[in-house]
Protein backbone atom coordinates (compact mmCIF):
# COMPACT_ATOMS: atom_id res chain seq x y z
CA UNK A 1 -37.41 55.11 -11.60
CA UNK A 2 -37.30 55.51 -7.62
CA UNK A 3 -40.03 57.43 -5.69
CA UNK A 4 -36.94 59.62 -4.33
CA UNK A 5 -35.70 60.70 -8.01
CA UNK A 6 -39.63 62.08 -8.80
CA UNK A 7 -39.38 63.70 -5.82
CA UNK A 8 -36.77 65.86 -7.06
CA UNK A 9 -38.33 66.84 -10.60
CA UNK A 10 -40.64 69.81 -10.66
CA UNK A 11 -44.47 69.23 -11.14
CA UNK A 12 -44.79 70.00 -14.94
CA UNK A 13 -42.16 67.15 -15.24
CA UNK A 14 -44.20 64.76 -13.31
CA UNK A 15 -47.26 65.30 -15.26
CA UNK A 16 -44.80 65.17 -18.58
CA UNK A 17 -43.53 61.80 -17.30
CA UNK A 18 -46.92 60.78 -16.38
CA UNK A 19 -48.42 61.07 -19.76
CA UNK A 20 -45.45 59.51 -21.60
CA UNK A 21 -45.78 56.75 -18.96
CA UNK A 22 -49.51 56.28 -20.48
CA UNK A 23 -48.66 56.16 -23.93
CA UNK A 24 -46.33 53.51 -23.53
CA UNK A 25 -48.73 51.84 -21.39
CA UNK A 26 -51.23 52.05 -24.50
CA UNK A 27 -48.26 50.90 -26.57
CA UNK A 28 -47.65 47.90 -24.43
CA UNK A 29 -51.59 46.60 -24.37
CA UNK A 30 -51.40 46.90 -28.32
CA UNK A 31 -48.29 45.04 -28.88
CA UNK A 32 -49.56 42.67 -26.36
CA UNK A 33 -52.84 42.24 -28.23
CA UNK A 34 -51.27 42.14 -31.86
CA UNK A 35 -48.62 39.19 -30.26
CA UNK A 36 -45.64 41.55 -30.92
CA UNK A 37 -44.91 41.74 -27.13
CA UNK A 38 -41.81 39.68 -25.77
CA UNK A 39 -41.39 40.52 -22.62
CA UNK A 40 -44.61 41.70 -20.38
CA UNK A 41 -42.97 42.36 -17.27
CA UNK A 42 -42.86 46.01 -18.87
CA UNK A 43 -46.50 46.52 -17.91
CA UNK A 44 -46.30 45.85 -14.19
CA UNK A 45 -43.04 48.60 -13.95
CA UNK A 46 -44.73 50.68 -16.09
CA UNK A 47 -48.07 50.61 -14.06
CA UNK A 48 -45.97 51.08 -10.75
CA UNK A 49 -44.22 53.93 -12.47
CA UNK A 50 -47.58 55.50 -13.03
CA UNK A 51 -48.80 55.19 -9.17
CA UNK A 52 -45.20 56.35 -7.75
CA UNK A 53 -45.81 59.27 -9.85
CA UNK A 54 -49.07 59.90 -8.88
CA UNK A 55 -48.48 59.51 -5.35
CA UNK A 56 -45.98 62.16 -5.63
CA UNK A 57 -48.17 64.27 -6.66
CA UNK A 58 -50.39 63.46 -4.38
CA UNK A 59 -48.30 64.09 -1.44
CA UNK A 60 -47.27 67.73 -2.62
CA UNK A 61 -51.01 68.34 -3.00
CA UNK A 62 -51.77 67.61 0.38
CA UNK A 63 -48.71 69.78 1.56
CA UNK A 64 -49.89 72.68 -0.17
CA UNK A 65 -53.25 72.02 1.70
CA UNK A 66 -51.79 72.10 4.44
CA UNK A 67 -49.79 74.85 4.74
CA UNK A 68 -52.22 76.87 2.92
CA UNK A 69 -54.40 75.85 6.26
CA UNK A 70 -51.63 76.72 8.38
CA UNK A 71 -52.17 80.50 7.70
């Protein structure tokens, strides 16, 4: 998923998306683990996922705190 599509979802989807994104993350590490795990490039888009996410919601954070500061 692009940066610019998370952008557009409202916060309580982010955080939704964010902790289906870490389930499947724990779901990856225990196929990997167990040997049932065929293809691991799933972690690294996964993990990026997770930060894109995050950084979205970083970003609206620090607009918030800064418009709060601008009154």
């Amino acid at each position: 998923m692009y940066a610019s599509e998370m952008r557009e979802m409202q916060d309580e989807e982010l955080v939704d998306l964010f902790e289906d994104l870490k389930e499947e993350l724990y779901k990856l590490r225990l196929n990997h683990v167990t040997g049932e795990l065929v293809d691991t490039t799933q972690f690294r888009s996964t993990r990026r996922d997770v930060a894109r996410i995050l950084t979205v919601l970083h970003e609206r954070e620090l607009a918030a705190t800064i418009a709060e500061g601008e009154k």
